[in-house]
N, C-alpha and C. Protein backbone atom coordinates (compact mmCIF):
# COMPACT_ATOMS: atom_id res chain seq x y z
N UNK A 1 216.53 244.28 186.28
CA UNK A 1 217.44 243.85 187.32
C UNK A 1 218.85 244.40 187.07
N UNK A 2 219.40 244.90 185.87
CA UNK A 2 220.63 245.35 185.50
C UNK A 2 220.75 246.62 186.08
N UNK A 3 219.45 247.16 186.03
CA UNK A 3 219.67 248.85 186.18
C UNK A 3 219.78 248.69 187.35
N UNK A 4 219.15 248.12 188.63
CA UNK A 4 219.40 248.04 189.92
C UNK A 4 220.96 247.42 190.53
N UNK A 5 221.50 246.74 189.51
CA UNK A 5 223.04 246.30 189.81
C UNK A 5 223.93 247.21 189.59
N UNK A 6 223.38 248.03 188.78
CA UNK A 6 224.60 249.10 188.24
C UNK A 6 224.25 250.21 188.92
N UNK A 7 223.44 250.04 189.82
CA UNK A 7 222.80 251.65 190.53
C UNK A 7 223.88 251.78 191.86
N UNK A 8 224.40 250.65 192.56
CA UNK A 8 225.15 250.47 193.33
C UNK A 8 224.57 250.77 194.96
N UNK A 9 225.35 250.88 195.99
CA UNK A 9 224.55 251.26 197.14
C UNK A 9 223.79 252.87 197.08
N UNK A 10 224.07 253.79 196.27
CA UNK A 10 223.12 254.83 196.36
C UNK A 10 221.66 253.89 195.92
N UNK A 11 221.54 253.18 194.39
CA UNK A 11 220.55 252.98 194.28
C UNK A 11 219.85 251.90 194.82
N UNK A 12 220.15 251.26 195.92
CA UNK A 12 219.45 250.75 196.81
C UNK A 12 218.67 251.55 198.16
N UNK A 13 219.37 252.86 198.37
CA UNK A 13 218.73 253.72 199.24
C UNK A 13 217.60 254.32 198.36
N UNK A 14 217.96 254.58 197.45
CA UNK A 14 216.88 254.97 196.38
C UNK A 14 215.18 254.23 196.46
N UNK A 15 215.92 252.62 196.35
CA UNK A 15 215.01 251.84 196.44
C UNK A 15 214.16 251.54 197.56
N UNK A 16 214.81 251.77 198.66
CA UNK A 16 214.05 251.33 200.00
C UNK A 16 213.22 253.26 200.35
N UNK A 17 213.97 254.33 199.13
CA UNK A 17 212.50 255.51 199.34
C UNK A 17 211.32 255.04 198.33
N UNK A 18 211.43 254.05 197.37
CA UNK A 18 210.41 253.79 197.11
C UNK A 18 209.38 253.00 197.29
N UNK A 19 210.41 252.10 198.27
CA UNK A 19 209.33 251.14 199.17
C UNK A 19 208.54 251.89 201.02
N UNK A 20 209.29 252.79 200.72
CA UNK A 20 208.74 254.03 201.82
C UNK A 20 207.65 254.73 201.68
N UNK A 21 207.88 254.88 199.68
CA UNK A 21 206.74 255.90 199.37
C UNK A 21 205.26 254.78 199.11
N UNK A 22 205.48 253.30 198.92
CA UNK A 22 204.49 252.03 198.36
C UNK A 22 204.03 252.32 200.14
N UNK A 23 204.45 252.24 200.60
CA UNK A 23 204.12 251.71 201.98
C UNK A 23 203.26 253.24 202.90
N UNK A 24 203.19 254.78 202.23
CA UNK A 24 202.91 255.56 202.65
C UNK A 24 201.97 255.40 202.21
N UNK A 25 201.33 255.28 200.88
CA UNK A 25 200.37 255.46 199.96
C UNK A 25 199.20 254.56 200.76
N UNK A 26 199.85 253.34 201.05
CA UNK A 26 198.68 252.08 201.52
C UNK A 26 198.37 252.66 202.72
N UNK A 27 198.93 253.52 203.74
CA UNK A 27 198.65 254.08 204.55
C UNK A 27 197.76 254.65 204.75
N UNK A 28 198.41 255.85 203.56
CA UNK A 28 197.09 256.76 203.11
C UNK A 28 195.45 256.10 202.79
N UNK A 29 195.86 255.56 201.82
CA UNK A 29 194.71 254.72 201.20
C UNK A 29 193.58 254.18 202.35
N UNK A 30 194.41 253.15 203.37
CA UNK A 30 193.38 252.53 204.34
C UNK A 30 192.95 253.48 205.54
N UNK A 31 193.41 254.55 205.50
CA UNK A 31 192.72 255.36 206.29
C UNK A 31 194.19 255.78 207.69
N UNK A 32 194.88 254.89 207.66
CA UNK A 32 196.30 254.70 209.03
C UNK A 32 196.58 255.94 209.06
N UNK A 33 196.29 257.36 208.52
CA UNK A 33 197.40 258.39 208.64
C UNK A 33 196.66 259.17 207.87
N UNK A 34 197.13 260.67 208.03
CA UNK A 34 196.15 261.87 207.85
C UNK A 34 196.79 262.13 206.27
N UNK A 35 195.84 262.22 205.56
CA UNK A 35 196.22 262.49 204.10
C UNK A 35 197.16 263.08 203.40
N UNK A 36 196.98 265.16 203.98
CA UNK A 36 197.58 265.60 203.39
C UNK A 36 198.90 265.24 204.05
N UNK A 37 199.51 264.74 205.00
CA UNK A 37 200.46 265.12 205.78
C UNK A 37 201.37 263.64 205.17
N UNK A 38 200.96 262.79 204.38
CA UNK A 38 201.11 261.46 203.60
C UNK A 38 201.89 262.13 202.73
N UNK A 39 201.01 262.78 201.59
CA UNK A 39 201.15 263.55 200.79
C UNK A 39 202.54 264.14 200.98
N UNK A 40 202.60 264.94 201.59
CA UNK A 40 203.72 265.91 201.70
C UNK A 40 204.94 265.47 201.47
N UNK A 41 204.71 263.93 202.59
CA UNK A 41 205.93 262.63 202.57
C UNK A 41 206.19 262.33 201.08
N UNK A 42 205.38 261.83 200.72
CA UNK A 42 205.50 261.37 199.56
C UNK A 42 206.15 262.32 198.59
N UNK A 43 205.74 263.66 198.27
CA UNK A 43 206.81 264.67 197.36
C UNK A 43 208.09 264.59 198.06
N UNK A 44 208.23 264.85 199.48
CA UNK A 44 209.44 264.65 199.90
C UNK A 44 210.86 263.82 199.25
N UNK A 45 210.01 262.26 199.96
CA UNK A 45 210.81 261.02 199.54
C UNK A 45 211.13 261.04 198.02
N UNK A 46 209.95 261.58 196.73
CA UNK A 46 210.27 261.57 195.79
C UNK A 46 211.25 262.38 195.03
N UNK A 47 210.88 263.64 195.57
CA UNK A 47 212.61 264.92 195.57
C UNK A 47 213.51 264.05 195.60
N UNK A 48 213.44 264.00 196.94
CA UNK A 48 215.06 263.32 197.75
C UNK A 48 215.58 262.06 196.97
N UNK A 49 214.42 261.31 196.33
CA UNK A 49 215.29 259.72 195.35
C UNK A 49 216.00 260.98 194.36
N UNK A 50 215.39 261.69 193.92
CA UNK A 50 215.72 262.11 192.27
C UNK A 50 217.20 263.01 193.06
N UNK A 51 216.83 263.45 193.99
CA UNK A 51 218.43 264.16 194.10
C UNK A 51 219.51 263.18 194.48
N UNK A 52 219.18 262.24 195.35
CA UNK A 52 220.26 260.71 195.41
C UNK A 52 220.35 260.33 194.09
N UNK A 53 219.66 260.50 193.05
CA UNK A 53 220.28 260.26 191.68
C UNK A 53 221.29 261.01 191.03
N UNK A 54 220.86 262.26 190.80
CA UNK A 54 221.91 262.58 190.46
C UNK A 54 223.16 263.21 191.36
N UNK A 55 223.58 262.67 192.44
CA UNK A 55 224.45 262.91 193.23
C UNK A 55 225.16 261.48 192.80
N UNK A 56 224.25 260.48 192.96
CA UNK A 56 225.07 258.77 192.75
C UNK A 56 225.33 258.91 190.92
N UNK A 57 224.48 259.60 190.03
CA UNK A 57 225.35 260.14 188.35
C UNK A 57 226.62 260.58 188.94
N UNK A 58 226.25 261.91 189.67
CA UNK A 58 227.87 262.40 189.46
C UNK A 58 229.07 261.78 190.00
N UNK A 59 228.52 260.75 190.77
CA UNK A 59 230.45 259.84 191.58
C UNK A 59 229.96 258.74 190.25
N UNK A 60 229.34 258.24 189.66
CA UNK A 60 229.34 257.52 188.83
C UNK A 60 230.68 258.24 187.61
N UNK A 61 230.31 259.47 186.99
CA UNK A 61 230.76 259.95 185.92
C UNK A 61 232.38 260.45 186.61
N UNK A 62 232.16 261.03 187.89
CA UNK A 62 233.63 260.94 188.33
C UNK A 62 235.00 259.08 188.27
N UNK A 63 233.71 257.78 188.70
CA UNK A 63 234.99 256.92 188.75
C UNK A 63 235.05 256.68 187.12
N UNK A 64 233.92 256.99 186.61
CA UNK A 64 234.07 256.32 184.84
C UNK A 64 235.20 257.17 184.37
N UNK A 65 235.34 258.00 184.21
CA UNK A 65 236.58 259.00 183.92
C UNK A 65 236.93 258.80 184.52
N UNK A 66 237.63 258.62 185.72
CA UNK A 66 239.10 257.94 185.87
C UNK A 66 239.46 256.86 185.04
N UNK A 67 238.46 255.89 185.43
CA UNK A 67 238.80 254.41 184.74
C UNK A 67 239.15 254.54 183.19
N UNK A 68 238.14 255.66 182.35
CA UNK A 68 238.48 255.79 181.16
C UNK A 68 239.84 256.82 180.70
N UNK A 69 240.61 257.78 181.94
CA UNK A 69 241.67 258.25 181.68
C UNK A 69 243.08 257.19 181.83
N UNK A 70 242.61 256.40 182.94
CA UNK A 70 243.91 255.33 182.45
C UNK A 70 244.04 254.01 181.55
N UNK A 71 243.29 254.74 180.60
CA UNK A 71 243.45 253.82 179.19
C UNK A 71 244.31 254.25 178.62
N UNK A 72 244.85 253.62 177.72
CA UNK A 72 245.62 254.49 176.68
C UNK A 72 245.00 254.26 175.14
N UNK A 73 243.76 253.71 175.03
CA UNK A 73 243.12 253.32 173.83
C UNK A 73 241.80 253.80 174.27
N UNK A 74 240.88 255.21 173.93
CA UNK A 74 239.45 255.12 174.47
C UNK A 74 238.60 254.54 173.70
N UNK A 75 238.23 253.50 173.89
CA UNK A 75 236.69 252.60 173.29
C UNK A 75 235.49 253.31 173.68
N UNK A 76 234.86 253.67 172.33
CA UNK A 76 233.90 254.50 172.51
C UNK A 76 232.89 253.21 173.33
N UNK A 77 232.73 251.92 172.93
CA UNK A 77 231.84 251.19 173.92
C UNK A 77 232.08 251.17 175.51
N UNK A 78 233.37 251.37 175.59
CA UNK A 78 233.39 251.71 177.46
C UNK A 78 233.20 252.81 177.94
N UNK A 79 232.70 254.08 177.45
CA UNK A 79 232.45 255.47 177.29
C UNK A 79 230.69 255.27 177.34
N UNK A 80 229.83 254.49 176.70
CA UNK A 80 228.65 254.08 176.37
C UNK A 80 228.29 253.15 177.70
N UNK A 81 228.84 252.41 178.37
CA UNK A 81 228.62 251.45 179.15
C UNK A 81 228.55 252.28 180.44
N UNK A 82 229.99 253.34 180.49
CA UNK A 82 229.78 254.16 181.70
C UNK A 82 229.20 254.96 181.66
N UNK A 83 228.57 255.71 180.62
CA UNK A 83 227.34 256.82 180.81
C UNK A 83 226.06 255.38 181.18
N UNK A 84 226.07 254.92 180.77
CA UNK A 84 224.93 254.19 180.77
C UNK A 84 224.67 253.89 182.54
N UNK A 85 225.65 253.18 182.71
CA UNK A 85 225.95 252.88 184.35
C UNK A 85 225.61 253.72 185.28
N UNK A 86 226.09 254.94 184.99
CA UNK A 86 225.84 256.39 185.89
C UNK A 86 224.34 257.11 185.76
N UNK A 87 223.95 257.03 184.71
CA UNK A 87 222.13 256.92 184.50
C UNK A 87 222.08 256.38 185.34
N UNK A 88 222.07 255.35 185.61
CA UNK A 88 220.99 253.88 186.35
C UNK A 88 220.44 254.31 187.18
N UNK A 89 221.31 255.51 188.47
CA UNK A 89 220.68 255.94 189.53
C UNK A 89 219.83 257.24 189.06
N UNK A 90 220.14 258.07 188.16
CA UNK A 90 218.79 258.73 187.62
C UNK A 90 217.37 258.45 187.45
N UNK A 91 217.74 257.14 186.13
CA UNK A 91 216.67 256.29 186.44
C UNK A 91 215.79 256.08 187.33
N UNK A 92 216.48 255.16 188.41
CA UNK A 92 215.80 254.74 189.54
C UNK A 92 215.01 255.98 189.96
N UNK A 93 215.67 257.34 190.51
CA UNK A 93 215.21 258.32 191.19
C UNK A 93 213.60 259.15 190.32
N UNK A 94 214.19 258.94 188.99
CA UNK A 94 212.40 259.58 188.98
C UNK A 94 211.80 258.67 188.70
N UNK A 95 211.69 256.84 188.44
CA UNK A 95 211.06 256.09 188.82
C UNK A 95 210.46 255.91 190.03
N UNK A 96 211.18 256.70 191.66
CA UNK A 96 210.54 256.73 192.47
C UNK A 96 209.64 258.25 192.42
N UNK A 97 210.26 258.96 192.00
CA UNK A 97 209.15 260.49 192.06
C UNK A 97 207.82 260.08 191.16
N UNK A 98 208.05 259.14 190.25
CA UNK A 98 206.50 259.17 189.36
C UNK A 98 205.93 258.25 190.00
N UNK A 99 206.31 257.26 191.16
CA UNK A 99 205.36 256.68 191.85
C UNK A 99 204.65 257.56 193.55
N UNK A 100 205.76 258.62 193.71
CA UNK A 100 205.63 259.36 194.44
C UNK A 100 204.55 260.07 194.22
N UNK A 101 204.55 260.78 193.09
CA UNK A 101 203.72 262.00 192.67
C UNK A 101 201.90 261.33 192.54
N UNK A 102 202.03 259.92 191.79
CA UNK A 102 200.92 258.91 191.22
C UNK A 102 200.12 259.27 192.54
N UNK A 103 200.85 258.44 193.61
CA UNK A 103 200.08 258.20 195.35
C UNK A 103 200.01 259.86 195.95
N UNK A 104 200.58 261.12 195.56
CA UNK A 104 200.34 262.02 196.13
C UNK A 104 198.61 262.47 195.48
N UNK A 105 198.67 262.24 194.27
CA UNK A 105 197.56 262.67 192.94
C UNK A 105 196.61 261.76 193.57
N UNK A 106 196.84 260.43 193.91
CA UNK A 106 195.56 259.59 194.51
C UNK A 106 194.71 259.99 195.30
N UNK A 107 196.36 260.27 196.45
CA UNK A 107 195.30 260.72 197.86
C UNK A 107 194.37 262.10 197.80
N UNK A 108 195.43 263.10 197.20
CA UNK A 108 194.48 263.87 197.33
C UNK A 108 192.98 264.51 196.28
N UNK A 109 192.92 263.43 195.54
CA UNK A 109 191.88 263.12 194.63
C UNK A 109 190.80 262.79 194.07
N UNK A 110 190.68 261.77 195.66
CA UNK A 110 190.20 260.06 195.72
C UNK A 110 189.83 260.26 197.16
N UNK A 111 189.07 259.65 197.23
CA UNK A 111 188.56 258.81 198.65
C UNK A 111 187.68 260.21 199.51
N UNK A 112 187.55 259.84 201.23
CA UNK A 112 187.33 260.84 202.17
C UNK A 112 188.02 262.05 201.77
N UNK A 113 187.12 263.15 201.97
CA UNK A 113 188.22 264.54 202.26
C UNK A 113 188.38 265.17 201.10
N UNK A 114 187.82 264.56 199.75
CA UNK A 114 188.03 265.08 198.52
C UNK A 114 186.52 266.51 197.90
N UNK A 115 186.93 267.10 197.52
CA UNK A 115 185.53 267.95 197.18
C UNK A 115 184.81 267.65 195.71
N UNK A 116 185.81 266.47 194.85
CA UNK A 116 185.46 266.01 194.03
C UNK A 116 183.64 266.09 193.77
N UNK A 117 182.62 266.38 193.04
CA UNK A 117 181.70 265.71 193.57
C UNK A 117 181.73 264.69 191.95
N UNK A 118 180.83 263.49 192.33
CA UNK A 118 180.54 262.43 191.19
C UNK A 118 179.59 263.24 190.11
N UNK A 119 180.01 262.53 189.03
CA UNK A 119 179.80 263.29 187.97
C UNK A 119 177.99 262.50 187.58
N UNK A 120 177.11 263.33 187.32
CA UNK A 120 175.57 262.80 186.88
C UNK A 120 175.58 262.66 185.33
């Protein structure tokens, strides 16, 4: 729950592509929507979190340096807190690509449409 507080409004857009990509997959899964074309979504949305990450790192590492240039004492723990902070939306973003990639690997893996054959 910390990492999502410190992710700020980027990492809530973050979050609602990964409830985009939960909600494509079940799609996929029950049959609602044509596989590969799921798929595609899904690498999409998962790119796009990981690049809203590090776009929401870099205004992260831009306000932390400010905040840490008008100190006049640098504490290496407020240096640690704001790298840490500015991760968060990294984080989040390939937390959504590895659930992205999981449901892309499913669909096209699994189920109808696969050339898989079962193993004797």
């Amino acid at each position: 729950m910390h990492l999502i507080q410190n992710s700020g409004l980027v990492g809530l857009v973050i979050l609602l592509l990964g409830l985009v990509c939960v909600v494509q997959i079940g799609r996929g899964f029950t049959g609602r929507g044509e596989r590969a074309a799921i798929g595609r979504g899904l690498l999409l949305f998962g790119v796009l979190a990981v690049l809203l990450g590090f776009l929401g790192h870099t205004v992260g590492i831009f306000v932390a340096l400010g905040v840490i240039l008008e100190t006049d004492v640098v504490d290496p723990e407020l240096v640690r807190e704001a790298l840490w902070i500015s991760l968060s939306t990294v984080f989040l973003g390939f937390g959504v690509l590895g659930v992205a990639l999981l449901g892309w690997l499913g669909l096209n893996f699994t189920g109808p449409g696969t050339d898989v054959e079962p193993a004797s």
